[in-house]
Protein backbone atom coordinates (compact mmCIF):
# COMPACT_ATOMS: atom_id res chain seq x y z
CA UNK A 1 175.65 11.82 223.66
CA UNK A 2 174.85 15.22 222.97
CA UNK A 3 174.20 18.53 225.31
CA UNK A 4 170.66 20.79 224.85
CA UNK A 5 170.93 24.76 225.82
CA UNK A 6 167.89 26.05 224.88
CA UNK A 7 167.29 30.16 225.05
CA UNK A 8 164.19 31.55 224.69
CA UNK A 9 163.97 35.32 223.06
CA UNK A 10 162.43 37.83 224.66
CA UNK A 11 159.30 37.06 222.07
CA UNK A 12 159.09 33.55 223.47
CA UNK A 13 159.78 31.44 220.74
CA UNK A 14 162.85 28.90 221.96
CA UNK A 15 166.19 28.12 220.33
CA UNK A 16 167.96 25.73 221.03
CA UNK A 17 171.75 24.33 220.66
CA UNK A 18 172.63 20.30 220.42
CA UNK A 19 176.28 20.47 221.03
CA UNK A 20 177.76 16.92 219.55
CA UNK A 21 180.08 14.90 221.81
CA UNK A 22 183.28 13.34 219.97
CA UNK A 23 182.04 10.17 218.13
CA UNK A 24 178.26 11.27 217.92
CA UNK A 25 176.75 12.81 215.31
CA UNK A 26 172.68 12.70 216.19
CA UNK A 27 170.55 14.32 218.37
CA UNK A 28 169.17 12.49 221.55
CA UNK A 29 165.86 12.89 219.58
CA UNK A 30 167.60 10.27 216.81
CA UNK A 31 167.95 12.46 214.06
CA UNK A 32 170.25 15.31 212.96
CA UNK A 33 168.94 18.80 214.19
CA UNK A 34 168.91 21.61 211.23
CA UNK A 35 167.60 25.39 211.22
CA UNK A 36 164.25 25.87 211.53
CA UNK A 37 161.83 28.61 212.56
CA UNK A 38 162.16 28.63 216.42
CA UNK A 39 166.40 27.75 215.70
CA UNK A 40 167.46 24.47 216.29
CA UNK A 41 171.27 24.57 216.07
CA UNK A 42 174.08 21.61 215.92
CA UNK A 43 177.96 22.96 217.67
CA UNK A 44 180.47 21.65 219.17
CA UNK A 45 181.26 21.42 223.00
CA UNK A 46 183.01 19.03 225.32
CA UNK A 47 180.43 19.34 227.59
CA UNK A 48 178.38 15.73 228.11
CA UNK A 49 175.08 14.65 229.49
CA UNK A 50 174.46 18.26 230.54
CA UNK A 51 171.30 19.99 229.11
CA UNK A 52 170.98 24.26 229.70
CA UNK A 53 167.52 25.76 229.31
CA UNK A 54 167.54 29.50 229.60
CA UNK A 55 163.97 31.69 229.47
CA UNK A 56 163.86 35.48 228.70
CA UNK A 57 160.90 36.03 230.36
CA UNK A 58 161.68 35.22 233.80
CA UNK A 59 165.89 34.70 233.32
CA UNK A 60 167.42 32.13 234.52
CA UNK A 61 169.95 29.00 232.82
CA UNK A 62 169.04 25.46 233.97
CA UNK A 63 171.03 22.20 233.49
CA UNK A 64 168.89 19.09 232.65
CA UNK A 65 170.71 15.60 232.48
CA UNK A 66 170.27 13.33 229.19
CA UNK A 67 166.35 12.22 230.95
CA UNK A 68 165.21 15.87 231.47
CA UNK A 69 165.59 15.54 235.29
CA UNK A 70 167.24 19.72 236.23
CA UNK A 71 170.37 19.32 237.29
CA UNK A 72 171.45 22.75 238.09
CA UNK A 73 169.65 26.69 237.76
CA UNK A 74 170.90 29.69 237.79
CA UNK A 75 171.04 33.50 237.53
CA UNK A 76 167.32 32.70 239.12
CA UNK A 77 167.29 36.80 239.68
CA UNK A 78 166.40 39.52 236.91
CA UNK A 79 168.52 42.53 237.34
CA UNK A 80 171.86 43.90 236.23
CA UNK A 81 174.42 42.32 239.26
CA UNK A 82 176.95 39.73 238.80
CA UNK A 83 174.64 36.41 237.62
CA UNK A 84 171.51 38.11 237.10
CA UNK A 85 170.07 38.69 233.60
CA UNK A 86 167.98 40.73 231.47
CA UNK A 87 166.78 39.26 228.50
CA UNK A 88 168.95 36.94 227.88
CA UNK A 89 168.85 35.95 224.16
CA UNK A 90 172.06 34.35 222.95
CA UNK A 91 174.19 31.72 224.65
CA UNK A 92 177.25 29.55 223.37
CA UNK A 93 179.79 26.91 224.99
CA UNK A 94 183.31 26.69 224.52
CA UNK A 95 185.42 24.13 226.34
CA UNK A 96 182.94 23.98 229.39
CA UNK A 97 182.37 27.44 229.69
CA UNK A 98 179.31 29.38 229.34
CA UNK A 99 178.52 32.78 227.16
CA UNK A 100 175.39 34.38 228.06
CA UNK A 101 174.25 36.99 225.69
CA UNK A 102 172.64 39.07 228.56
CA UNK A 103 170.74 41.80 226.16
CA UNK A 104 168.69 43.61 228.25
CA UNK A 105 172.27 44.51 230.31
CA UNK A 106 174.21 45.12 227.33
CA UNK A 107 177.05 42.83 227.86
CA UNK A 108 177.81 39.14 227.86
CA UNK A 109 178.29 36.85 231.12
CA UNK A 110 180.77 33.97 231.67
CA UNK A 111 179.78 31.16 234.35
CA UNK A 112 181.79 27.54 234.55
CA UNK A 113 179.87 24.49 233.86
CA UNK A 114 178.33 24.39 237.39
CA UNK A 115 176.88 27.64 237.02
CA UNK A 116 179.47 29.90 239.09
CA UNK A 117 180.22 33.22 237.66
CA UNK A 118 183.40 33.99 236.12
CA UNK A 119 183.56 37.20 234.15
CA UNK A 120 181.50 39.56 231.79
CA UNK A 121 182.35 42.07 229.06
CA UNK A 122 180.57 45.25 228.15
CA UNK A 123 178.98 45.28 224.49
CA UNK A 124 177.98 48.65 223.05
CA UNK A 125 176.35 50.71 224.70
CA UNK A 126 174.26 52.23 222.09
CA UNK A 127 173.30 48.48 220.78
CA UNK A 128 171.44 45.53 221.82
CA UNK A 129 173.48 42.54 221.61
CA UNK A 130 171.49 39.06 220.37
CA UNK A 131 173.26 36.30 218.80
CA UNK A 132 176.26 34.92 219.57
CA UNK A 133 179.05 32.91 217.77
CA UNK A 134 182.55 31.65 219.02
CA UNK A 135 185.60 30.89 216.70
CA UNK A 136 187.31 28.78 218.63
CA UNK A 137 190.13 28.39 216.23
CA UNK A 138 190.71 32.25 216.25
CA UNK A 139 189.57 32.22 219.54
CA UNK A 140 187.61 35.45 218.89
CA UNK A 141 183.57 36.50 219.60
CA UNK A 142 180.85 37.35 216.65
CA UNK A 143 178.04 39.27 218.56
CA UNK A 144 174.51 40.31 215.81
CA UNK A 145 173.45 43.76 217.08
CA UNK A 146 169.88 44.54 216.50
CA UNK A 147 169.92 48.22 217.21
CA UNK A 148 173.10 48.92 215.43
CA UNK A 149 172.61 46.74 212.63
CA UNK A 150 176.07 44.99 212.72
CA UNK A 151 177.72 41.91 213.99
CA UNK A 152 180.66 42.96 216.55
CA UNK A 153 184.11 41.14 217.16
CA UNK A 154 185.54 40.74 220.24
CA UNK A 155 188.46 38.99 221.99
CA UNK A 156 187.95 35.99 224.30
CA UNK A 157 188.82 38.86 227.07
CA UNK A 158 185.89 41.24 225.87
CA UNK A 159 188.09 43.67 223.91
CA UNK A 160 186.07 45.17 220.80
CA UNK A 161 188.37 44.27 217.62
CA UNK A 162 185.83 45.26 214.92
CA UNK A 163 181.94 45.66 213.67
CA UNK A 164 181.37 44.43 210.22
CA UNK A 165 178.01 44.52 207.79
CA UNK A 166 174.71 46.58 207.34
CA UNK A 167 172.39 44.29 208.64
CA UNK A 168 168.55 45.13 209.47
CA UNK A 169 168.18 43.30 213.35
CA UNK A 170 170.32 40.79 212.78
CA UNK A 171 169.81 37.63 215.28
CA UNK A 172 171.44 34.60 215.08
CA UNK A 173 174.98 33.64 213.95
CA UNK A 174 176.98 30.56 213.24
CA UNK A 175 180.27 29.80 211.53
CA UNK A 176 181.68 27.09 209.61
CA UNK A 177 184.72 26.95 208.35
CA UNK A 178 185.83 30.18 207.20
CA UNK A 179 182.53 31.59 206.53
CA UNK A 180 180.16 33.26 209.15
CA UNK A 181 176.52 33.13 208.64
CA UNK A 182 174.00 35.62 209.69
CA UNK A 183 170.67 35.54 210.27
CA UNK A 184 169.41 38.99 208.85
CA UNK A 185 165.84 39.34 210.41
CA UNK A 186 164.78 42.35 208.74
CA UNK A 187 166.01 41.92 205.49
CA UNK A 188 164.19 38.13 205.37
CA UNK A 189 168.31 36.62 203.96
CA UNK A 190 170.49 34.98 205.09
CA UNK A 191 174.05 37.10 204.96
CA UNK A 192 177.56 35.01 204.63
CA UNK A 193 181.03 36.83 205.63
CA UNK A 194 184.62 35.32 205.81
CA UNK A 195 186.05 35.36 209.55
CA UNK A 196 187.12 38.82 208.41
CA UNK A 197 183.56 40.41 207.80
CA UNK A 198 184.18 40.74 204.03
CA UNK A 199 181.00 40.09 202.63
CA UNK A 200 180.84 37.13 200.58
CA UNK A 201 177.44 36.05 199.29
CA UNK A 202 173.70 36.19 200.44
CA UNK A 203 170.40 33.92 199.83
CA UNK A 204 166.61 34.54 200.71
CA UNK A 205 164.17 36.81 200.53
CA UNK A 206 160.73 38.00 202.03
CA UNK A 207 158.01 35.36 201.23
CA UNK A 208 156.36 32.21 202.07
CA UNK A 209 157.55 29.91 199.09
CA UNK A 210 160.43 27.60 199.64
CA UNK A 211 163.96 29.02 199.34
CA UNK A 212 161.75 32.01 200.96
CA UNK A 213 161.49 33.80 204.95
CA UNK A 214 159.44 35.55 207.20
CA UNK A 215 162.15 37.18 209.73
CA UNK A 216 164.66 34.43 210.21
CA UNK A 217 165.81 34.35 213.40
CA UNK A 218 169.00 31.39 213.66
CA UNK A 219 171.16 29.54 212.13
CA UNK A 220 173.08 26.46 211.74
CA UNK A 221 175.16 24.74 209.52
CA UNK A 222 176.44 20.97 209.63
CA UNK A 223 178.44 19.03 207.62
CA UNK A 224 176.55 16.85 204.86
């Protein structure tokens, strides 16, 4: 089976992650999920049967079983306490437990798999965090900022380690192997580092032919 978190960003279009369970490797749709405008993404969780929807506009992170029937909500309240959320715009899953890019509050949130708050770190102050990336080999955090024009690392603990790339309001992020992949919104590419932030290659450009974007705004990559 596989798990749906879907955020919406704070322009209301809605992303959305399918995280595979171990033996699966299709969507509960029937066919494999790629990036598309409005960022469908493929990961990898242990979490099962558990579907999180999450909307910027009125914040909040539900849990829908495998039918669509909510399971769970929360963070129900916008504000900047413990479980509340402003513009929320990123989230990722790592050994059931949930990272909530909470932009609007300029930090991330941590929450178990039934929705009870854990922790939160502090991103920069001077930024506005967006997309979100774990390497869960490295056990480290890529964070896009779209006001300083970067992608941050962090510890699993929130510690800053580094800020890597110039980037025009970068969103989403992904990683495969050792390669991290950036969505770079303003400059209509796509931007590839290694898991040190060396820059390695880009593709894309501004445009409507294939090959081509208009602001890309996520990414995903699977394995052929």
């Amino acid at each position: 089976s596989s798990d749906l978190y879907i955020p919406n960003d704070t322009w209301g279009f809605t992303s959305a992650k399918f995280y595979k369970s171990i033996g699966t490797n299709t969507s509960p749709f029937g066919d494999p999920v790629y990036y598309i405008q409005g960022f469908l993404n493929w990961g990898a969780t242990s979490f099962e049967q558990v579907q999180a929807v999450m909307h910027s506009n009125d914040p909040r992170v539900r849990k829908y079983d495998s039918k669509g029937e909510s399971m769970l909500g929360f963070g129900m309240e916008h504000g900047g306490g413990i479980g509340q959320f402003n513009e929320p715009c990123g989230i990722e899953v790592m050994e059931d437990v949930i990272y909530v890019v909470d932009s609007g509050n300029k930090r991330v949130q941590i929450f178990d798999e039934y929705g009870t708050y854990q922790s939160s770190f502090n991103t920069d102050a001077n930024g506005k965090p967006y997309g979100i990336y774990i390497d869960q080999d490295n056990q480290i955090i890529y964070i896009t900022d779209t006001v300083k024009n970067n992608c941050q690392v962090y510890s699993l603990g929130g510690g800053l380690i580094k800020s890597f790339g110039s980037l025009a309001s970068p969103n989403g992020i992904t990683g495969a192997g050792s390669r991290i992949y950036i969505a770079d919104t303003g400059n209509n590419k796509i931007q590839i580092f290694d898991i040190d932030g060396e820059f390695v290659s880009e593709f894309g450009s501004g445009g409507s032919e294939n090959g081509q974007f208009n602001s890309p705004t996520d990414i995903e990559v699977i394995k052929n």
